[in-house]
Structure formats: C-alpha cells, structure tokens
Protein backbone atom coordinates (compact mmCIF):
# COMPACT_ATOMS: atom_id res chain seq x y z
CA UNK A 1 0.00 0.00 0.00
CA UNK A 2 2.68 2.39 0.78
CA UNK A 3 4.49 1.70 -2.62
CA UNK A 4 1.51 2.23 -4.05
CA UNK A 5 1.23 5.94 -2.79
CA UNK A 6 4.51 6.57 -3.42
CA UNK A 7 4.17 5.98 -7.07
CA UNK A 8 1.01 8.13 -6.93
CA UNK A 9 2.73 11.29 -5.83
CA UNK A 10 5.81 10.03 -8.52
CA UNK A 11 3.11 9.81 -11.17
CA UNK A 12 1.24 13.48 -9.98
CA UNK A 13 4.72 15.37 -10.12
CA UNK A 14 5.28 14.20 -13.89
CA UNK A 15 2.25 16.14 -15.16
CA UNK A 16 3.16 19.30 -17.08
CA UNK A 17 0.75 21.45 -18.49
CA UNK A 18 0.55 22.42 -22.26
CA UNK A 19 1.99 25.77 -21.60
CA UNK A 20 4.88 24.82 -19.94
CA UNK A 21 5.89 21.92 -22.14
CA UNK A 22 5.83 24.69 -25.09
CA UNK A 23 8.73 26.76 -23.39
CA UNK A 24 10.42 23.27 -23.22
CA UNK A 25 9.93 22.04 -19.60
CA UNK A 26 10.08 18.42 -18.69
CA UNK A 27 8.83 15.83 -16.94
CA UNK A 28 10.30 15.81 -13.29
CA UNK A 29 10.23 12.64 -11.29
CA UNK A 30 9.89 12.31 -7.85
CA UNK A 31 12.42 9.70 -5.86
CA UNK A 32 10.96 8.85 -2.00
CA UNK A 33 12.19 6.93 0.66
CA UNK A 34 10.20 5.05 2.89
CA UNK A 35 9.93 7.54 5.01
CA UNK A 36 8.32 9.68 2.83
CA UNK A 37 4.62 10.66 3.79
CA UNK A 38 2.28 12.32 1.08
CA UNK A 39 -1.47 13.77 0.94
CA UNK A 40 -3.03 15.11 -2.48
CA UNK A 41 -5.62 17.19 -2.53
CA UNK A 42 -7.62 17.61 -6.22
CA UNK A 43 -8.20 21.17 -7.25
CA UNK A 44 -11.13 22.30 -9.41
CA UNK A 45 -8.64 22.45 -12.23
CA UNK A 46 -9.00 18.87 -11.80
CA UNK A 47 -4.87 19.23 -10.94
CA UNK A 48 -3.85 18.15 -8.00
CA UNK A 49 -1.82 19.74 -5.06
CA UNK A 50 0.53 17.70 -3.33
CA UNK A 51 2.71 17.54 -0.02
CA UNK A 52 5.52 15.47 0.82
CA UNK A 53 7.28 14.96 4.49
CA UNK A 54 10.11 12.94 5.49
CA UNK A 55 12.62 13.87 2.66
CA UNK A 56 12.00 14.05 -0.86
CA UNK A 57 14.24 14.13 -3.78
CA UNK A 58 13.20 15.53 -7.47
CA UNK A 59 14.93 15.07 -10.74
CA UNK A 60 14.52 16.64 -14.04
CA UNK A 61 16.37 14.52 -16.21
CA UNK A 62 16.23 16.23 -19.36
CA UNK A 63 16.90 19.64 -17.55
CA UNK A 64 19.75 17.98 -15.40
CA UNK A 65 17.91 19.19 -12.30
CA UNK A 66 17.94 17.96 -9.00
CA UNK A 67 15.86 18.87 -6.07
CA UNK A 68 16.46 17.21 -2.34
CA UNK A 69 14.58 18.62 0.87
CA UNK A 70 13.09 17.47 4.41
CA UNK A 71 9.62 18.27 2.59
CA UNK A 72 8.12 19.74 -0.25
CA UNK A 73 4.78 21.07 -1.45
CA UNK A 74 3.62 20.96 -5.37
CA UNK A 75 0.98 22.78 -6.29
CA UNK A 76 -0.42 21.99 -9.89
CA UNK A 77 -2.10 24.94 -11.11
CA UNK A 78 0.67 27.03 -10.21
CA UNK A 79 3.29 24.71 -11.83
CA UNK A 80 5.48 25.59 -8.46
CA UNK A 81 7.10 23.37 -6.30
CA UNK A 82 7.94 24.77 -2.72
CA UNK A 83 10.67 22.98 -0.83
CA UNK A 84 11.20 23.38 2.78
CA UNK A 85 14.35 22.49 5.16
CA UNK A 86 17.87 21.62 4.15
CA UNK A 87 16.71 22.56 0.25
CA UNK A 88 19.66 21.57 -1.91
CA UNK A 89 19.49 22.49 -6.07
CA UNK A 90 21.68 21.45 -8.39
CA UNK A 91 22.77 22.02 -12.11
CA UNK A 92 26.02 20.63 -13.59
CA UNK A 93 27.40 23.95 -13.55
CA UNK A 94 25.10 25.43 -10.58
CA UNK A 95 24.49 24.64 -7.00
CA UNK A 96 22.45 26.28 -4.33
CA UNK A 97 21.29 25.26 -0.92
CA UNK A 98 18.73 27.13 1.16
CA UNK A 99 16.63 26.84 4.05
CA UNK A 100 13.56 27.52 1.34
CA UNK A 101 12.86 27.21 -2.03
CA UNK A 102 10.54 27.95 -4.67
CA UNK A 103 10.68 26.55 -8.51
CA UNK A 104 8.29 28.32 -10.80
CA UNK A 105 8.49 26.09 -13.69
CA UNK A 106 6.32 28.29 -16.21
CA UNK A 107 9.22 30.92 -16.51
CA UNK A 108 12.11 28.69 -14.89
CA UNK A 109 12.48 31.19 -11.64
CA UNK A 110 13.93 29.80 -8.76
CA UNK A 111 13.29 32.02 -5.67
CA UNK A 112 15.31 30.73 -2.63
CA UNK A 113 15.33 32.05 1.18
CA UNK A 114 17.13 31.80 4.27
CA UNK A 115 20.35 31.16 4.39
CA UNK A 116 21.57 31.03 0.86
CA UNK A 117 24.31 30.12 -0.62
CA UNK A 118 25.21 29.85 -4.62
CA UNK A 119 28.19 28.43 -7.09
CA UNK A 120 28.56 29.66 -10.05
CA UNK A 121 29.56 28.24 -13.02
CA UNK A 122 33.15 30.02 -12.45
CA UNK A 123 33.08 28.85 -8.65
CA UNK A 124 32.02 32.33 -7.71
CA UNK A 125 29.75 32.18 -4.96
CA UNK A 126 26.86 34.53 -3.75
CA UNK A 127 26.02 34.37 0.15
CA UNK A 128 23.15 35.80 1.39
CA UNK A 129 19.41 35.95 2.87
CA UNK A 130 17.32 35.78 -0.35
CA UNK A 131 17.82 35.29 -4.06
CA UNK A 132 16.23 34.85 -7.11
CA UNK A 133 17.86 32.49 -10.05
CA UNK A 134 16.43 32.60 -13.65
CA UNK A 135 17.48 29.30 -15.38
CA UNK A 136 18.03 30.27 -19.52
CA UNK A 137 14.87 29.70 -22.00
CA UNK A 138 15.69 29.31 -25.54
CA UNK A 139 15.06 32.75 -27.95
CA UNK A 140 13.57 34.50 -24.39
CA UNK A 141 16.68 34.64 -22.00
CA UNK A 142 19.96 33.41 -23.79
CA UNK A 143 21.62 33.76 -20.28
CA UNK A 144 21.35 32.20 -16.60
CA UNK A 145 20.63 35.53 -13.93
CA UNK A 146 20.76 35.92 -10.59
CA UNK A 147 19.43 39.00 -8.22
CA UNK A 148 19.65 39.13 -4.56
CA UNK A 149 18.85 41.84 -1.70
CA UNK A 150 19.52 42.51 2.31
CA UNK A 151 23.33 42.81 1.09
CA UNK A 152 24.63 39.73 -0.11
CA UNK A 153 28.18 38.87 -0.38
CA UNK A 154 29.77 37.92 -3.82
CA UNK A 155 32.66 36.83 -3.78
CA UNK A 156 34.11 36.60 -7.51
CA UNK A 157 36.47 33.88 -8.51
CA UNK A 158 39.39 35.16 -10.81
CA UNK A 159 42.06 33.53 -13.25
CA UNK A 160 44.55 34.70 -15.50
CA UNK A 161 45.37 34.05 -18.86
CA UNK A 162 46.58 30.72 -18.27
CA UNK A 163 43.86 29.69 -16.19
CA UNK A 164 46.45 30.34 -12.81
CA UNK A 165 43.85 31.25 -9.96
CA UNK A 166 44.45 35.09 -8.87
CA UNK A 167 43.08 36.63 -5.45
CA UNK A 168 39.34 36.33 -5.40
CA UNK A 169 37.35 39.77 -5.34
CA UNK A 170 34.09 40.51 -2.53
CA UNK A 171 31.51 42.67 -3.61
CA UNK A 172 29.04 43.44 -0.85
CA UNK A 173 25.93 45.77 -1.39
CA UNK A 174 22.46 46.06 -0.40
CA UNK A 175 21.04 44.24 -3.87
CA UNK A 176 22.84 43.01 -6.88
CA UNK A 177 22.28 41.09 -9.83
CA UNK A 178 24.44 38.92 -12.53
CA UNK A 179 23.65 38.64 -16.01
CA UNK A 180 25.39 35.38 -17.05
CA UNK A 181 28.60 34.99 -14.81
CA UNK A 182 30.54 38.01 -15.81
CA UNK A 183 28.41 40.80 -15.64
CA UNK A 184 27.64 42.22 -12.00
CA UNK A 185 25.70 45.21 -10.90
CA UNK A 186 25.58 46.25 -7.60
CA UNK A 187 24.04 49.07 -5.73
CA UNK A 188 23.31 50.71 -2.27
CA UNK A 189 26.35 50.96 -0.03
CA UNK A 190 28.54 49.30 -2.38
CA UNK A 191 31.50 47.79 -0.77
CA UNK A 192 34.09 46.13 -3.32
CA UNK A 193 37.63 44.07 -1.94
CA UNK A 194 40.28 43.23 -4.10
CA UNK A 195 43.99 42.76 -3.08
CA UNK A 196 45.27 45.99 -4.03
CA UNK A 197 42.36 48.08 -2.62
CA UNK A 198 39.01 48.18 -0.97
CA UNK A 199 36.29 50.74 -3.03
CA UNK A 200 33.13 52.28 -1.30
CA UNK A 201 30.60 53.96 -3.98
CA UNK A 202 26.78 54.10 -4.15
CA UNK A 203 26.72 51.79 -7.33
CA UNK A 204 29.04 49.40 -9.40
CA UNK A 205 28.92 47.70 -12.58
CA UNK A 206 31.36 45.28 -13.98
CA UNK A 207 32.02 43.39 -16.68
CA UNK A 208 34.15 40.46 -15.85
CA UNK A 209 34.76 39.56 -19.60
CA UNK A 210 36.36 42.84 -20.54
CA UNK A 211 38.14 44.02 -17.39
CA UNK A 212 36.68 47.10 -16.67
CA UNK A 213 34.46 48.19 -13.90
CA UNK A 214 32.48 51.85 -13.03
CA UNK A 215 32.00 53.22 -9.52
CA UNK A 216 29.07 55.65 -9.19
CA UNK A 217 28.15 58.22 -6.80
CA UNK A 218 30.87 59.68 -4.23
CA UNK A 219 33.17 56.59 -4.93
CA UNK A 220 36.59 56.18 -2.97
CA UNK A 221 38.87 54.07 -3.16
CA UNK A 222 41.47 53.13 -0.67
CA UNK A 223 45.13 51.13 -1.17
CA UNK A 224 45.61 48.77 1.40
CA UNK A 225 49.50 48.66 1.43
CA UNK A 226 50.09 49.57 4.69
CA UNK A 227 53.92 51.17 4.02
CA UNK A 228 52.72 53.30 0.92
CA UNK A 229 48.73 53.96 1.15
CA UNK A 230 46.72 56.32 -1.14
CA UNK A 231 43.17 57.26 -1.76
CA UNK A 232 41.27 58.94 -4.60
CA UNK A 233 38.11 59.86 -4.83
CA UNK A 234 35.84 61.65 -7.73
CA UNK A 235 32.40 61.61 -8.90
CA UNK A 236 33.00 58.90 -10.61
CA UNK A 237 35.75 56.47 -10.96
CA UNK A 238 36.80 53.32 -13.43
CA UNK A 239 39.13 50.62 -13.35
CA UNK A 240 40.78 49.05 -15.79
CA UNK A 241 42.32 45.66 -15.37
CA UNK A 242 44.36 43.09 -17.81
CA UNK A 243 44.39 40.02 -16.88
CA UNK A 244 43.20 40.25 -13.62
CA UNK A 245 45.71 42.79 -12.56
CA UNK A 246 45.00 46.36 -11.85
CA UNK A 247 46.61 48.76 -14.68
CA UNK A 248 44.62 52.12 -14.40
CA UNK A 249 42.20 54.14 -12.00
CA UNK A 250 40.49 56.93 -13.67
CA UNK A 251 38.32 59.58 -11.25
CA UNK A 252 36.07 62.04 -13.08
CA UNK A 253 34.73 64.92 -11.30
CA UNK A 254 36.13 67.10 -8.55
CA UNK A 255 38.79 64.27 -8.09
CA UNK A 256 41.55 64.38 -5.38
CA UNK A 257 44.05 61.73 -5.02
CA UNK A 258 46.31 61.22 -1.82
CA UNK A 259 49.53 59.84 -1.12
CA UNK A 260 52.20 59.89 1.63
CA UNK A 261 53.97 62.10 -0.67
CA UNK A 262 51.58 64.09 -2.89
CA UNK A 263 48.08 65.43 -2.71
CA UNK A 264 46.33 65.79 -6.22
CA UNK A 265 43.58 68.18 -7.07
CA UNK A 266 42.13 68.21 -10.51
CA UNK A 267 38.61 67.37 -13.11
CA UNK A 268 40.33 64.36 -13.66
CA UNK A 269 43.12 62.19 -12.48
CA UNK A 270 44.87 59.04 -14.21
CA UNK A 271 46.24 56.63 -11.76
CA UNK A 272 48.49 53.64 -13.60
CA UNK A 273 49.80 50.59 -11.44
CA UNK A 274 51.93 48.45 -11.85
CA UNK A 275 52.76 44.66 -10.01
CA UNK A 276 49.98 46.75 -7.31
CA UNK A 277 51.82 49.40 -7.23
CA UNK A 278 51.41 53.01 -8.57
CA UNK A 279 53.56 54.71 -10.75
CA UNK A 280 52.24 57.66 -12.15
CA UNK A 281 49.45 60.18 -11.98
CA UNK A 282 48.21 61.95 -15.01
CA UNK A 283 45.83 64.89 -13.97
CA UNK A 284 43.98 67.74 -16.12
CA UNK A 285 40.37 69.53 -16.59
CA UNK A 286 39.26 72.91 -17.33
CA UNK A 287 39.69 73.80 -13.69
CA UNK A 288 43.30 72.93 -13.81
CA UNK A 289 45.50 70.93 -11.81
CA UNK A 290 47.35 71.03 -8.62
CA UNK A 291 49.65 68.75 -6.88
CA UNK A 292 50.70 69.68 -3.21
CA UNK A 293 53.43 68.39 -0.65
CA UNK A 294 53.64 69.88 3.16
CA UNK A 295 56.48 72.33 1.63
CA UNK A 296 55.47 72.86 -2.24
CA UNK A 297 53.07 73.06 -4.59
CA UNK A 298 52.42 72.92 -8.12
CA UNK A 299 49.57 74.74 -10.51
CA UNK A 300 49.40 73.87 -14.58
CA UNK A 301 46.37 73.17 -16.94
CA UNK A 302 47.85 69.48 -16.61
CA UNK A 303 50.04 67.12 -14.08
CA UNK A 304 52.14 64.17 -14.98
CA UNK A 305 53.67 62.87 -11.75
CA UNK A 306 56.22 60.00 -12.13
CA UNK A 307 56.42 58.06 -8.72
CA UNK A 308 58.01 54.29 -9.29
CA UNK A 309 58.13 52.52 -6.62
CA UNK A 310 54.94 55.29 -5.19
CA UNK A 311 57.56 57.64 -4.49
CA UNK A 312 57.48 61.03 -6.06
CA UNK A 313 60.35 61.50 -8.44
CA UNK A 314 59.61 63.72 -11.07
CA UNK A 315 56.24 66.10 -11.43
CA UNK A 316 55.79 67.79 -15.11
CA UNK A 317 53.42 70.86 -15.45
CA UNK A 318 52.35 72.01 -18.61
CA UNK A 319 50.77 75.23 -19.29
CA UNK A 320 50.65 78.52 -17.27
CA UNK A 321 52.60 76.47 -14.52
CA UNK A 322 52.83 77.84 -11.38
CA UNK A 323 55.27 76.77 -8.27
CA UNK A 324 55.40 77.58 -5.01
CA UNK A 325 57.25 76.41 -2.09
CA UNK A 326 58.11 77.47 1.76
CA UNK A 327 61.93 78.70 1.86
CA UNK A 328 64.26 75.94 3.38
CA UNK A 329 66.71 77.35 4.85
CA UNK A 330 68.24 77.84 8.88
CA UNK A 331 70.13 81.01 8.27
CA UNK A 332 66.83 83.19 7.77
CA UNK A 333 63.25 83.21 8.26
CA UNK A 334 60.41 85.07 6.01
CA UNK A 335 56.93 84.51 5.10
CA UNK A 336 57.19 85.51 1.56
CA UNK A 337 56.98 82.32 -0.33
CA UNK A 338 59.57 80.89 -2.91
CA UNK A 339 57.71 80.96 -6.53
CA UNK A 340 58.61 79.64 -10.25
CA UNK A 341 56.45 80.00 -13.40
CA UNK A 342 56.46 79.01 -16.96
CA UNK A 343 54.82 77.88 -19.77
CA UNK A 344 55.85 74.19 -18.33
CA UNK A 345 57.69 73.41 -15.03
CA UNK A 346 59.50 70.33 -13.77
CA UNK A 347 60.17 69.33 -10.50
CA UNK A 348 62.65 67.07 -9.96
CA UNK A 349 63.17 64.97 -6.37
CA UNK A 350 65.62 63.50 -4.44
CA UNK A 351 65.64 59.55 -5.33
CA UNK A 352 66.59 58.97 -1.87
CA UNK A 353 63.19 58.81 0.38
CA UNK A 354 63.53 61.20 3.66
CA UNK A 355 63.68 59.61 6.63
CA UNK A 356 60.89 62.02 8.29
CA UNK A 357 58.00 60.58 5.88
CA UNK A 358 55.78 63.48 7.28
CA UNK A 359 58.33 66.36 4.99
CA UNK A 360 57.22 64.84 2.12
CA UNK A 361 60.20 64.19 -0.33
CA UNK A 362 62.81 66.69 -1.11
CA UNK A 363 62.88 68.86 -3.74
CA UNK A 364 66.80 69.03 -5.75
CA UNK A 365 65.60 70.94 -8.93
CA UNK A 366 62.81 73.28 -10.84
CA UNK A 367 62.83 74.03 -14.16
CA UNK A 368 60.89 76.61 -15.77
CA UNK A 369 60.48 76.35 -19.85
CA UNK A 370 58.94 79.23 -22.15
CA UNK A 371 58.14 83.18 -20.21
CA UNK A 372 59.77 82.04 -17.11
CA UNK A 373 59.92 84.56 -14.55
CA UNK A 374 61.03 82.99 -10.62
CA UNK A 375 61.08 84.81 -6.61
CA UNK A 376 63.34 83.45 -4.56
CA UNK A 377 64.61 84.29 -1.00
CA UNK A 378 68.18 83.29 -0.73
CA UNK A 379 70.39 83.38 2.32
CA UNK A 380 71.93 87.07 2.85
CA UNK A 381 76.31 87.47 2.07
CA UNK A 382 76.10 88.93 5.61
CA UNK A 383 75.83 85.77 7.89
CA UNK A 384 74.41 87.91 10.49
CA UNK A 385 71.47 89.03 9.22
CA UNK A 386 68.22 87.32 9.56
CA UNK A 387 66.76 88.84 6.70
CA UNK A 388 67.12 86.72 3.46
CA UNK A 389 68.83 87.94 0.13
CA UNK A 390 65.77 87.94 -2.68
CA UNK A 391 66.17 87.20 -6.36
CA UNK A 392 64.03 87.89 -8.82
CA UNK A 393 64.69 86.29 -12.62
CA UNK A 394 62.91 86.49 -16.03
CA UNK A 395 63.86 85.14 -18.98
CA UNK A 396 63.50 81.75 -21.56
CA UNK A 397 64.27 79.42 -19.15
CA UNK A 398 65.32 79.16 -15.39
CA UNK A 399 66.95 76.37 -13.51
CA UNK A 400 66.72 76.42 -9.80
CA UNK A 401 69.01 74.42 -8.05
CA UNK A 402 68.08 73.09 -4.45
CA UNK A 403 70.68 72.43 -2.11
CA UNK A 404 70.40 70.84 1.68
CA UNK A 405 70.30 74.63 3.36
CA UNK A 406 67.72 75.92 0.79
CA UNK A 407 68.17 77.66 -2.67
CA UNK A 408 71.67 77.26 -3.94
CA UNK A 409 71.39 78.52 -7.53
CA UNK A 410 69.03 80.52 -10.03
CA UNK A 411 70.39 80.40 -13.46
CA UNK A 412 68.66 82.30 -16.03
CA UNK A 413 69.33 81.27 -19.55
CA UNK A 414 67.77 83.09 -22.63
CA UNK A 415 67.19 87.10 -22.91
CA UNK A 416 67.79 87.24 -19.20
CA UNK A 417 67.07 90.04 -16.54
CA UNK A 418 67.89 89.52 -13.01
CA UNK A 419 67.74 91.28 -9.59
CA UNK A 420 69.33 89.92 -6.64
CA UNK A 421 68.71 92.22 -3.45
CA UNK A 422 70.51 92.26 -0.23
CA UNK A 423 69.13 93.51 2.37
CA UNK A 424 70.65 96.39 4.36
CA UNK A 425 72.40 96.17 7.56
CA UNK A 426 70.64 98.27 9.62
CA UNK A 427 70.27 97.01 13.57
CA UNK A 428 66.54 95.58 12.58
CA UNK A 429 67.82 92.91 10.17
CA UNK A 430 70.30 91.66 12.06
CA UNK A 431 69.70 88.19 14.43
CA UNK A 432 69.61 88.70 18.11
CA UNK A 433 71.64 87.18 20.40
CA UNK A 434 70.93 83.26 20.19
CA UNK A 435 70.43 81.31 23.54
CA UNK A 436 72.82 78.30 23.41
CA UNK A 437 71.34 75.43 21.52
CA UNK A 438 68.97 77.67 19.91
CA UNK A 439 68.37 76.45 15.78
CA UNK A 440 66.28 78.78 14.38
CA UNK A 441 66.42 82.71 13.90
CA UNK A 442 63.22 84.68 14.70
CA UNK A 443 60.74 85.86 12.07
CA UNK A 444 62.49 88.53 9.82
CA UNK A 445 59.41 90.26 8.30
CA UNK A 446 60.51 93.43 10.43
CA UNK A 447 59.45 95.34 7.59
CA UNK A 448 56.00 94.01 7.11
CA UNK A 449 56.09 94.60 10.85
CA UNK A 450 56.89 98.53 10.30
CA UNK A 451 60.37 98.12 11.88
CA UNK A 452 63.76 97.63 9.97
CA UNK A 453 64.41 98.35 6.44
CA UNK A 454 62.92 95.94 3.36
CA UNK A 455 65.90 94.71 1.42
CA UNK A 456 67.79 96.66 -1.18
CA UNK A 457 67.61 96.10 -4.68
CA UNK A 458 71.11 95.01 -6.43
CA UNK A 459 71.02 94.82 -10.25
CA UNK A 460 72.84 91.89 -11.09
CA UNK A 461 75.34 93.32 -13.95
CA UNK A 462 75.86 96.05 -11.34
CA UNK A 463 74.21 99.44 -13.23
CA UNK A 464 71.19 101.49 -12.35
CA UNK A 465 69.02 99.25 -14.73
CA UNK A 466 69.15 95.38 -15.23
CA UNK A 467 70.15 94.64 -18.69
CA UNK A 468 69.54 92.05 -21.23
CA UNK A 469 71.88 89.17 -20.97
CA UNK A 470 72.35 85.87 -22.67
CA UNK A 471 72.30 84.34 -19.05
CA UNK A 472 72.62 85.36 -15.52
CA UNK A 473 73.30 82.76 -12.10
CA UNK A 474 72.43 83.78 -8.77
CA UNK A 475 74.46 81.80 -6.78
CA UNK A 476 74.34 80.79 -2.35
CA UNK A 477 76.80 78.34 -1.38
C-alpha cells in the first residue's frame, strides 16, 4: 500500500501542463524513501496539489535538475514546487542550498530564502538571505541571472590568462544582480575588496569579460599597502584591469588623489599601477590641476607625476605652470613664499626617500620652460642678518638648483634680466643674540612689521638698470 502511494505522488509530479511543455519544460520525477509521507488534494482544475514529508528528492532529467529537501509542497495549477528544510538544487554547472525554495516552472524562476548560498559556473559564490535564479529559455533569456537583496556577499572567482587562480574579489551591497557569470551590478552601499584596494561607492557595474568596472556616486577608493597607502576619490571612478591585474584608475569629477607624498587636485586624475603598485598620476580639466606636498606646490592646466616605486620622483606641469614652495633654509626666516612659473615646469626629487615621511620628499631641482619669470629668498652674504637675500629672474628658461640649506642657484638662460637684493644692515635685520642650543632665527618680516628696512635692490650686472643678458646665475653656497 505504501508503494503504491509513493508511485502516486511520482506519477502526480510528472504532469506538465501544455503551456509549460511549449517553453520546453520536462517531466520531473519524484524519488521517495520510505519515510516519505504524502497527501493530495484535487483542485477544481482537476490538478492536483501535493505535499511530501520525510525527505523528498526531485529530478529533471532532461533539464539535469535535481531537487532534495526534508519536505516539499507541489501545487499543480501554479506549476510551483515549494521545498522546505535543508533545500539543496543542483545544475552541472550550478548549486544552491537554502533553508527555502521555490521553482516556478512556467518561466524557470527559482526564488530561494534563508540562508543562501550559490556556485557559479566560475566557482564564484553569492552568500546571502534571499535570491532569485532565472534558469536560460531558448530565444527569451539566452543567459542564466541571478538578483539578490539585504546585502549579499559575492565573492568573484578570478584567473589569468593561463587559467592560474588570482586573489578572489568581494563585492558586498544592499542588492545586486548577474547577467550570465561576468556581468555584476551592484548598488546601495557598495563595498568592493580586491587585493590591491578596498572601493566604497553608491553603485558598481562590472564586466568580468572585458576588465573594466564603473563606480558611481561619491566613490573612494582606498590602497591597502600599509607602508605606501593612497586614496582617490571623484564623482566617478573606473578601473581598468588586464588580466586580472589592476593597470589604471580613472576619477572624473572634482577628483583628489592622496599619497604619503603628494596630494592631487584636478577634473580628472589618471592613476596607472603596476605589479599593485602606482607609478604615475596623469591629472587635467578645465579647472586645472594642482599637486601639493607639506612644503610645495604645483599649478598647470595638466600634471604628470612619475612616482616608481609610489615615491614622487619627477612632477611635469604644462601650461601657465605655477610653483610655489616654503623657503628651506636655517640662516633666515620670512613669510614671503619661494615661486617659479612658466609655460611648463618640472620638478625634480631627491631619489633617496627622507627619513621624516611626514616632509614629504625633497625637492633638488625646478625648471621653468617658455616666459619664465622665478622669486626666490636666498640666504643674505652677511651671515648675520636674519633677513634673506631675494632674487628675482625672467627670462626663456630658469633652472633652480636646491641644495640641503635651501636655494643654492638661479640660473637664467635666454634674454635674461635679473635682480638679486641684499638687504641692508641696519640694527633691525640683524639676528639677536641666540640662547645656546637655539636652531632657528626669529621671524624677519621686520618690515611688514613697520620696523627695519625691506631689502635693497642690487642689479645683477651692477648698473642702475638690469640689462639684457644671454644668461645670468644667482648663486648661495
């Protein structure tokens, strides 16, 4: 008698209605065991609704489908099976397991809750409390998709060229869905970790197939290298990968980008990488571009800054460049500031690192190129006065050299004209007595302070008028 039910149930799960065998559904057979328990109840459809206890196991041959739970509930009208406790389905290339499950076999949805957890084809899995799988239909949905809210976890399986497996990739939002198993959207609170970096934006897209993926809405993203970190941040950012590695890092929009050694302002900023490591910054808009240090800074219609290694070695302005930096130097103090400009400026740093990583790296040479013009305050002949020496430069093109007190040279070269002004010697400008041990000189803006005299002009060829020359050095050793 018991067999008999059994192969009642068996024989009420393999009817399929005329609508569903046209999109190409068939017959699923039920397996029990004999603990299985079953009622039917026979709708007005003349269809019958059935409920199995005890474990149950479904297969859909043809589809390659297999269904196992502690119970399950069909219902025939609906065409829906409903699958309760320890719900495990299976593809060849697609596992699930749930606390419950729905199959809607009309449009081959899968709706799954509590507890879920999906492979895909890749090995990528999605972790979460709810999600919905579409199974492909022939000329209606060429490819398998999968949605899922209350911020799942995707975690994204990854392998290079030669099929070598690479650091997997989380993606973590408050709903996302896959078309096929490369393209992932993602929205709400977007949280994205890959071994280089961890991003925050509203919304993502990427496209696994291609490389590239799109950040939306106040996006950031953060380097997790913990001896050289940076951030950037934009309105929105992409990234650009080749085979699985990280190459570029675009951010559009009121975009900043911070490292231990440079700050960059700009429309938009160009970040390439290299082995997970960055190595230059490419920045430009129509609001221009600035890069700043905690002792210079740097103004041009675009930025190039080489940094191998991420250390700042070279920084190349082009157009209406502007440079500005705080005087170095222990023999004087001012608050004027140091200033180059040109139609292009480059900066060129010391390849050593400093030791105090809060300075920033140090500055050995500026060069300005095309209508360069240069202020510098330079440390006075007289060695005790606190009040610097200032030259002032014009002409095709002006080196300034950097040495470990400060400005060592300004040299001029091309239709030159060049001031270099000592200051006088009255009583004001001179230093006070210093206290033993003491390191630095006071404040010598006396004369922004209405006492002592500002510093006096010196043409540099020595007459009334500076004149034309083919080039000029002003020179502090």
């Amino acid at each position: 008698m018991r067999a008999a039910r059994r192969w009642a149930v068996a024989a009420l799960l393999v009817a399929v209605p005329s609508a569903a065998r046209a999109q190409g559904a068939t017959r699923c057979n039920a397996v029990n065991t004999d603990s299985t328990r079953q009622f039917m109840v026979k709708t007005p459809s003349g269809k019958y609704d059935t409920f199995v206890a005890g474990g149950v196991v479904v297969r859909c041959p043809q589809k390659k489908i297999d269904l196992r739970a502690d119970s399950m509930e069909q219902y025939g009208d609906q065409q829906r099976f409903y699958l309760v406790g320890h719900v495990f389905y299976r593809e060849p290339r697609f596992a699930l397991h749930s606390d419950f499950l729905n199959y809607y076999m009309d449009d081959e949805r899968i709706v799954a809750t509590g507890h879920v957890d999906a492979t895909m084809p890749s090995g990528s899995r999605l972790v979460g409390p709810a999600a919905t799988y579409l199974r492909p239909i022939p000329g209606r949905r060429p490819l398998a998709q999968m949605s899922a809210d209350q911020r799942p976890t995707i975690t994204l399986v990854q392998q290079d060229s030669l099929g070598r497996p690479m650091p997997p990739m989380t993606v973590v939002a408050d709903h996302v869905f896959m078309d096929g198993d490369s393209l992932v959207y993602a929205g709400g609170k977007v949280v994205m970790t890959r071994q280089e970096f961890v991003a925050n934006a509203d919304s993502m897209f990427l496209d696994g197939r291609t490389e590239v993926m799109h950040l939306y809405r106040d996006p950031r993203i953060e380097g997790k290298s913990n001896t050289r970190p940076f951030t950037l941040v934009g309105l929105l950012i992409d990234l650009f990968s080749h085979d699985r590695k990280l190459r570029r890092v675009v951010a559009r929009g009121k975009a900043v980008a911070t490292s231990q050694d440079i700050t960059l302002h700009s429309d938009t900023i160009d970040l390439r990488v290299n082995n997970d490591v960055l190595e230059e910054a490419v920045a430009w808009g129509p609001h221009r571009a600035s890069a700043k240090s905690p002792t210079d800074s740097l103004l041009a219609d675009s930025l190039d800054v080489l940094m191998p290694d991420q250390h700042v070695r070279e920084i190349h302005a082009l157009g209406k460049a502007y440079a500005e930096r705080k005087p170095d130097s222990l023999k004087f103090r001012t608050k004027d500031m140091d200033w180059l400009r040109g139609d292009t400026v480059i900066a060129y740093f010391d390849s050593v690192p400093p030791r105090d990583t809060a300075k920033g790296p140090r500055i050995r040479r500026l060069v300005a190129i095309d209508s360069a013009s240069s202020y510098y305050n330079m440390a006075p002949r007289d060695t005790t006065l606190c009040v610097p020496a200032v030259s002032y430069s014009k002409g095709q093109r002006i080196v300034v050299t950097f040495g470990d007190k400060g400005v060592s040279n300004v040299d001029v070269i091309g239709k030159t004209m060049g001031i270099l002004a000592e200051p006088d010697t009255s009583a004001a400008n001179r230093c006070p007595a210093r206290k033993p041990g003491a390191k630095q000189p006071p404040d010598s803006s006396a004369a922004k302070k209405g006492g002592g005299a500002p510093p006096v002009p010196r043409p540099h060829a020595g007459g009334a008028h500076p004149a034309p020359a083919d080039s000029i050095r002003h020179s502090r050793r």
